[in-house]
C-alpha atoms as a PDB file:
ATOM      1  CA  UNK A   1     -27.820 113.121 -20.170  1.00  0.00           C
ATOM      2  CA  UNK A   2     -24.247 113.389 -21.543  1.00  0.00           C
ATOM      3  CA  UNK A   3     -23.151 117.136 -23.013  1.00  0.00           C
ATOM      4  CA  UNK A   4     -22.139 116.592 -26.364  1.00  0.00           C
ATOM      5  CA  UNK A   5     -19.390 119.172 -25.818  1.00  0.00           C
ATOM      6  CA  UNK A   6     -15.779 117.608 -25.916  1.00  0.00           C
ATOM      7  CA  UNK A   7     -13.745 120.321 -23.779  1.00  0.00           C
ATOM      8  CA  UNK A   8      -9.983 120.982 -26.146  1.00  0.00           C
ATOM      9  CA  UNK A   9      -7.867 123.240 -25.480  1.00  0.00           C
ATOM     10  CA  UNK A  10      -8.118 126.736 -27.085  1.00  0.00           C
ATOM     11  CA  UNK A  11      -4.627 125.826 -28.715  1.00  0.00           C
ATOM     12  CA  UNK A  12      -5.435 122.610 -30.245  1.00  0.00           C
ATOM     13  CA  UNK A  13      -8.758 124.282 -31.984  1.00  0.00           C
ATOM     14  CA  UNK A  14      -6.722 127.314 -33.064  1.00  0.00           C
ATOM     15  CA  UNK A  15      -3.885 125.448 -34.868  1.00  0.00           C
ATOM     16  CA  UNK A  16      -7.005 122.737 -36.126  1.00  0.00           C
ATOM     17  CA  UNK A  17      -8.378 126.094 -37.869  1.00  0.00           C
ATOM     18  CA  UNK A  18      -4.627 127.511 -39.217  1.00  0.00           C
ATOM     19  CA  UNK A  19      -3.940 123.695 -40.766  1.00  0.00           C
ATOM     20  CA  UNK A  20      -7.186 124.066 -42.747  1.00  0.00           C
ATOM     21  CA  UNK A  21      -6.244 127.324 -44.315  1.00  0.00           C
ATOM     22  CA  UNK A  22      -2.433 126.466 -44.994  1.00  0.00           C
ATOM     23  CA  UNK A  23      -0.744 126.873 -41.856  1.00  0.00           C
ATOM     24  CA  UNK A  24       2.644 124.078 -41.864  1.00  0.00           C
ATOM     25  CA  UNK A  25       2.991 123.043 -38.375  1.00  0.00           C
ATOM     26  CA  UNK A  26       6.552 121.917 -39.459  1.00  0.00           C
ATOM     27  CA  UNK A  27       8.191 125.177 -40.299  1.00  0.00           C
ATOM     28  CA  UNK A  28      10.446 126.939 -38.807  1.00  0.00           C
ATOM     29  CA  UNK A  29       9.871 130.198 -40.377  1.00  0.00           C
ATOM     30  CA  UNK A  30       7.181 132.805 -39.998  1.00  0.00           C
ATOM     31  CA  UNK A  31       3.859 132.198 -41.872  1.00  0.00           C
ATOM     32  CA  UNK A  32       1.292 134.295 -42.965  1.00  0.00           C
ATOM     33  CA  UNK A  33      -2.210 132.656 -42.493  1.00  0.00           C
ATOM     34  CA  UNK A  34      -5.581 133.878 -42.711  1.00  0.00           C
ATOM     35  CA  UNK A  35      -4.571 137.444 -41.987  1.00  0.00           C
ATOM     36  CA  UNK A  36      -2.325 136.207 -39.046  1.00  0.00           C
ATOM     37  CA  UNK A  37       1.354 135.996 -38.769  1.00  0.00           C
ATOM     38  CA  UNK A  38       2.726 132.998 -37.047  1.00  0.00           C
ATOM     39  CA  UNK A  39       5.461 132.672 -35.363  1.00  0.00           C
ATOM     40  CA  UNK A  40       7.190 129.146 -34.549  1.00  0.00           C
ATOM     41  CA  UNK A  41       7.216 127.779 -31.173  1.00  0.00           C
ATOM     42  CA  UNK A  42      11.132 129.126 -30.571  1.00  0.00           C
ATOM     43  CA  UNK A  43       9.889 132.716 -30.383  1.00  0.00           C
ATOM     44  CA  UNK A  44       6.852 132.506 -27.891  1.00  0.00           C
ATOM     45  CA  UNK A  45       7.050 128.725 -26.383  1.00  0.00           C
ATOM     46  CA  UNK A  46      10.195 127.336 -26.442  1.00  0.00           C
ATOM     47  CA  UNK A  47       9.499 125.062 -23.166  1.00  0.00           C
ATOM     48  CA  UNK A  48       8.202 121.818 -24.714  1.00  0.00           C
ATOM     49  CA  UNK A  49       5.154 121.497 -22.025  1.00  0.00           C
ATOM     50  CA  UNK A  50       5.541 117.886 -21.914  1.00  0.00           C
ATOM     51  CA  UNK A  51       8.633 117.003 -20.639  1.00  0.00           C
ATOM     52  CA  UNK A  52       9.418 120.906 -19.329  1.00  0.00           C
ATOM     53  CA  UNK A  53      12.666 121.281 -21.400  1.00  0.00           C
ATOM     54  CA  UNK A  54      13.494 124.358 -22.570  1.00  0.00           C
ATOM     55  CA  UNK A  55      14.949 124.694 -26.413  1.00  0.00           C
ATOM     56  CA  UNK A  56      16.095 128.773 -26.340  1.00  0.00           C
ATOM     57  CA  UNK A  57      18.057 130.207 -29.000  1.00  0.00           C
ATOM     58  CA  UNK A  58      18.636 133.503 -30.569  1.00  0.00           C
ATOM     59  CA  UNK A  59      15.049 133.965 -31.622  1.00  0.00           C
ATOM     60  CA  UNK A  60      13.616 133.625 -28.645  1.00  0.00           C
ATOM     61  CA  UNK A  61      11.693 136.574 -27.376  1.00  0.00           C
ATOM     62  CA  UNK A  62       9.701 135.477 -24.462  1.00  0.00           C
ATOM     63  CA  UNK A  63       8.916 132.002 -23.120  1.00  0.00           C
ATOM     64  CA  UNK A  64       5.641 130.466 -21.664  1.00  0.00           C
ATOM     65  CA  UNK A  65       6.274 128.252 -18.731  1.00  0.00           C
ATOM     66  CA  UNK A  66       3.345 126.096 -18.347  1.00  0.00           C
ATOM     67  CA  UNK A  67       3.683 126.962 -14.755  1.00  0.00           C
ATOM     68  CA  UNK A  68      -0.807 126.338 -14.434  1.00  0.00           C
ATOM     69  CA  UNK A  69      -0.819 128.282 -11.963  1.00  0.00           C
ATOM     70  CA  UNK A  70      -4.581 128.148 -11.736  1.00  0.00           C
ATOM     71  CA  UNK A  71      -4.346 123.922 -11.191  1.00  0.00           C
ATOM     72  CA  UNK A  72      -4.474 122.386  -7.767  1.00  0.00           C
ATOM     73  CA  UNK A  73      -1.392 121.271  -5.896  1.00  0.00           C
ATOM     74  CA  UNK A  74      -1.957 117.463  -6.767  1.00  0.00           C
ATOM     75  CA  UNK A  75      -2.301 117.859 -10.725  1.00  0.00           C
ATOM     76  CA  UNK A  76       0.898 120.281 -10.473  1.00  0.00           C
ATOM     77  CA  UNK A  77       3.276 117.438  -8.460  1.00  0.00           C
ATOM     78  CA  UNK A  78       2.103 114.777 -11.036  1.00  0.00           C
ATOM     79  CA  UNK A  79       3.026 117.038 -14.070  1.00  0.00           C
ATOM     80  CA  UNK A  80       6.766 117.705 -12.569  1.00  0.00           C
ATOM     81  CA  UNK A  81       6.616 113.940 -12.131  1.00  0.00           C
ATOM     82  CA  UNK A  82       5.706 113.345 -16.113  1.00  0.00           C
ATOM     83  CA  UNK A  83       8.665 116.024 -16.747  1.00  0.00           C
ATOM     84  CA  UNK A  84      11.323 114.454 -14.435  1.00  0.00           C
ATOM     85  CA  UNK A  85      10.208 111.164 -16.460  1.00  0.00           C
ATOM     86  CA  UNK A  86      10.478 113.085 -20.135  1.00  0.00           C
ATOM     87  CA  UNK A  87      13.657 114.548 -19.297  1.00  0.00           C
ATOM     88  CA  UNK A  88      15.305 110.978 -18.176  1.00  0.00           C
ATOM     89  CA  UNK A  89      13.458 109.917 -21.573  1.00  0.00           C
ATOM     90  CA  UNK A  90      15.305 112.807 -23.087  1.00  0.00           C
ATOM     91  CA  UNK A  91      18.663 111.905 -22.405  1.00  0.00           C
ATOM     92  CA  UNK A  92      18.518 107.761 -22.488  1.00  0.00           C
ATOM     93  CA  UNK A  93      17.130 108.623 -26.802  1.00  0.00           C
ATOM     94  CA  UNK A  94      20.090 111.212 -27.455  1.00  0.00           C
ATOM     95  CA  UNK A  95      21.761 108.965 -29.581  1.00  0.00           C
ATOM     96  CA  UNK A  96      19.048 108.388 -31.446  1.00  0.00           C
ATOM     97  CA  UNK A  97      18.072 112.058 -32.375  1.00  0.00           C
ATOM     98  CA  UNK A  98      21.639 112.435 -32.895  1.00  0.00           C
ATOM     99  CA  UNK A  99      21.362 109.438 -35.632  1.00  0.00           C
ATOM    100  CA  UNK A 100      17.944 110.923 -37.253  1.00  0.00           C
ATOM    101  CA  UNK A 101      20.280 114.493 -37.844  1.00  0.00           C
ATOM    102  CA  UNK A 102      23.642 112.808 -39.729  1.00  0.00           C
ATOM    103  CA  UNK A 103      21.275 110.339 -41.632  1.00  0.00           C
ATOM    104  CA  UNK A 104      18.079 111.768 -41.965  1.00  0.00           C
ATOM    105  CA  UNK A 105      14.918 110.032 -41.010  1.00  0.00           C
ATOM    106  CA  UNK A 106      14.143 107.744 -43.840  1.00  0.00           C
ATOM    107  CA  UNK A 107      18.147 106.226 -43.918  1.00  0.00           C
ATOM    108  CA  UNK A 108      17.611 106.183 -39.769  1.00  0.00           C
ATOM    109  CA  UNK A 109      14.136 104.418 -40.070  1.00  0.00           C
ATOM    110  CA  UNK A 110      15.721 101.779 -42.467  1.00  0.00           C
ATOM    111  CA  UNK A 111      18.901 101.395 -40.745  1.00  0.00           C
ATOM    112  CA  UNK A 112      16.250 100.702 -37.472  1.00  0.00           C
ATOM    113  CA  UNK A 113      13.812  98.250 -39.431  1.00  0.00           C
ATOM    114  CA  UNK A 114      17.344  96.108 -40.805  1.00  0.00           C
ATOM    115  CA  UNK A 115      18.827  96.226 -37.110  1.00  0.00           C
ATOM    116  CA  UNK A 116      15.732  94.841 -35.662  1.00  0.00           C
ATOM    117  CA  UNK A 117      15.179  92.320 -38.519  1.00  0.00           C
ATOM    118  CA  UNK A 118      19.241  91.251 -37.492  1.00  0.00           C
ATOM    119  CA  UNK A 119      17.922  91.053 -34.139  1.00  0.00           C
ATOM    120  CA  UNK A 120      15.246  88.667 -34.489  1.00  0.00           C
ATOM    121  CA  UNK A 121      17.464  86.497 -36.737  1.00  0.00           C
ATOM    122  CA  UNK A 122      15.306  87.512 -40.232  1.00  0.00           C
ATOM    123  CA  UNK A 123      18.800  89.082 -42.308  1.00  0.00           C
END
């Protein structure tokens, strides 16, 4: 017999609960929420646990670094594998964040959607 328990972790269910009762994953200010304040990710976490970059600046108090210390060896080498790959990722798409900033997501989607519509010979 399968459990009908899906393990998640304790951070996914928390910020599941905050969303529900107004909590804006997008903001980058301090929120209020069901009696808690919240702090954005700069503050507490500014290592992005996926690709192990690490975005500090003048708010940052302490940082979290995913080290998992608890994990076995094996599951440890992959994840500085995934982070060597995200990094790489990182820097080939830099002109492309750079793009979303001076034009704003909506003008950079559009601008993509024509470019690729020139590409395929559909202008």
């Amino acid at each position: 017999m399968t459990s009908p328990i899906q393990p998640r972790a304790c951070p996914q269910i928390t910020t599941e609960l905050l969303v529900a009762r107004g909590l804006d994953i997008s903001s980058d200010f301090i929120q209020h929420v069901a009696g808690f304040d919240i702090y954005p990710p700069e503050y507490f976490c500014p290592k992005d646990e996926r690709s192990g970059l690490l975005n500090k600046t003048k708010r940052t108090y302490s940082i979290h670094h995913f080290d998992a210390s608890w994990f076995e060896k094996s599951w440890k080498d992959g994840q500085a594998k995934r982070w060597k790959k995200a990094r790489i990722d990182y820097v080939l798409h830099i002109s492309n964040r750079i793009a979303i900033k001076l034009l704003g997501d909506s003008r950079y989607q559009a601008l993509k959607a024509k470019l690729k519509r020139e590409e395929n010979g559909k202008a």
